[in-house]
C-alpha atoms as a PDB file:
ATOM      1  CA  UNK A   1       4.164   9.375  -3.821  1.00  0.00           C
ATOM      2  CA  UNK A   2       5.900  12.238  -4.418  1.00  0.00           C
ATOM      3  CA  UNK A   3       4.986  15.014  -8.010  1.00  0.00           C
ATOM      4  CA  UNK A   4       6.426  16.885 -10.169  1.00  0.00           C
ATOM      5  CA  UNK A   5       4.899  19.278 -12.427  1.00  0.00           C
ATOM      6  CA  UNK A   6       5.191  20.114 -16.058  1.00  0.00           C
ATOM      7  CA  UNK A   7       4.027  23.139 -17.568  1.00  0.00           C
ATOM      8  CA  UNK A   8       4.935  22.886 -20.872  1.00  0.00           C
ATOM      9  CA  UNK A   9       5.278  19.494 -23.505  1.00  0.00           C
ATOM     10  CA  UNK A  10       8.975  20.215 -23.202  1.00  0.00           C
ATOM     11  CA  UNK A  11       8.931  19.706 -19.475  1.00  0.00           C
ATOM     12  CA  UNK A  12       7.134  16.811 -19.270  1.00  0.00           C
ATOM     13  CA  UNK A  13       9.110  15.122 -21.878  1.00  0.00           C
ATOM     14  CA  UNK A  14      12.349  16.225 -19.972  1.00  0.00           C
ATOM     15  CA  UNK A  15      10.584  14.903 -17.108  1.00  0.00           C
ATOM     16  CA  UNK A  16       9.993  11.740 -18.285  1.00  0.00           C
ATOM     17  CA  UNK A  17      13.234  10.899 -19.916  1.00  0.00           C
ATOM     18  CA  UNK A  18      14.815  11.963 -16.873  1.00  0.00           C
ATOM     19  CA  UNK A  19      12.019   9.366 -14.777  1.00  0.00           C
ATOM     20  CA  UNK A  20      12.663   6.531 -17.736  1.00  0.00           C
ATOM     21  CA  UNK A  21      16.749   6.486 -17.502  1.00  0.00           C
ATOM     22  CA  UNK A  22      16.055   6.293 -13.916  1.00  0.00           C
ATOM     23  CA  UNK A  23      14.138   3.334 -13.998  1.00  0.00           C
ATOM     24  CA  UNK A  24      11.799   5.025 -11.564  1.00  0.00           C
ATOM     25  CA  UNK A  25       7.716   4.039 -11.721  1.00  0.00           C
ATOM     26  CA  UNK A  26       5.888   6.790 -12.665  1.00  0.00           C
ATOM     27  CA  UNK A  27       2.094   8.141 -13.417  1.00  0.00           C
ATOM     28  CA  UNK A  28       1.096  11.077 -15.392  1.00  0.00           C
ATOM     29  CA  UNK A  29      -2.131  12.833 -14.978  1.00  0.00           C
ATOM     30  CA  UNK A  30      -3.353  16.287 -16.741  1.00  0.00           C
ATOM     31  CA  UNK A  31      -5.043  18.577 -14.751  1.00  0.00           C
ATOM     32  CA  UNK A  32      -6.388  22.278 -15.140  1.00  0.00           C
ATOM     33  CA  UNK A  33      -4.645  25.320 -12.886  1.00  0.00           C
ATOM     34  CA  UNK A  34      -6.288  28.181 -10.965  1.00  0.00           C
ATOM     35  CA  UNK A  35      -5.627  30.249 -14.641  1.00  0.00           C
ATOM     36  CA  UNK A  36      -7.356  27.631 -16.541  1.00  0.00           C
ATOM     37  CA  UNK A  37      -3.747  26.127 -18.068  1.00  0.00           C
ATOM     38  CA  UNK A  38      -3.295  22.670 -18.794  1.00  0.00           C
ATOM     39  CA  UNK A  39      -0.341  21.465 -16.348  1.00  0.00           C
ATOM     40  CA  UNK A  40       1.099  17.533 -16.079  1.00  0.00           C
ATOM     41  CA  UNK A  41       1.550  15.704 -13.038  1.00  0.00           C
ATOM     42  CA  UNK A  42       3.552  13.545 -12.359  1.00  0.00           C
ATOM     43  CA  UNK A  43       3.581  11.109  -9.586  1.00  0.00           C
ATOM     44  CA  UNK A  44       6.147   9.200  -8.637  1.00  0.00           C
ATOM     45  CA  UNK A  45       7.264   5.771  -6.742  1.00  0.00           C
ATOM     46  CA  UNK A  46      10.590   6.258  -5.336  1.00  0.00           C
ATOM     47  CA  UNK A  47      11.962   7.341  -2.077  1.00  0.00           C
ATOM     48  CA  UNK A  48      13.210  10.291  -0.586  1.00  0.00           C
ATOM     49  CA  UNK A  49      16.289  10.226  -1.642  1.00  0.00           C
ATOM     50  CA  UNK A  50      16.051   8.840  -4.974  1.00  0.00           C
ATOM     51  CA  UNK A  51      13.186  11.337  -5.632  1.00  0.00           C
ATOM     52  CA  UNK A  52      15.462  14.521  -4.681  1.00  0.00           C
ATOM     53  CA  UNK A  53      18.077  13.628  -6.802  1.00  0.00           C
ATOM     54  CA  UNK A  54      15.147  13.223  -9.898  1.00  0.00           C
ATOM     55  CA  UNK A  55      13.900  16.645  -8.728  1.00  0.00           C
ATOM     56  CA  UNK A  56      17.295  18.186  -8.484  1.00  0.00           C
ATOM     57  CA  UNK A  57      18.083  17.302 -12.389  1.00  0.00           C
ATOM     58  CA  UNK A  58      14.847  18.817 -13.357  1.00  0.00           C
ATOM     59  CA  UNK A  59      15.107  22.059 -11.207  1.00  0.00           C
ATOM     60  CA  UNK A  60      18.544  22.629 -12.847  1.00  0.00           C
ATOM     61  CA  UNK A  61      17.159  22.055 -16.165  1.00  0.00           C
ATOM     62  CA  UNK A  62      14.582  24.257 -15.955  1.00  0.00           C
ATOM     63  CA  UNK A  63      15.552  26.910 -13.585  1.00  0.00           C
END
């Protein structure tokens, strides 16, 4: 499975819209960073080249 990470509420709700109009499986877990920061990842069930494509969106997004 291949993640993505959300730093922010925005991001992972970006994320997931982005995952849901996809129709690609997904799992989200919260986990603490080196700084002590709440971060959400996200795991996700698709292939390589479905997955870039996801990632892609969400880098322009947020870049």
């Amino acid at each position: 499975m291949k993640e993505l990470i959300a730093k922010t509420d925005r991001q992972l709700g970006t994320a997931l819209k982005i995952l849901y109009n996809s129709k690609t499986p997904y799992t989200v877990s919260v986990a603490e960073n080196e700084k002590g920061k709440i971060e959400f990842r996200i795991a996700v069930d698709a292939d390589e080249e479905k997955f870039s494509k996801i990632k892609s969106q969400y880098d322009v997004i947020f870049s």
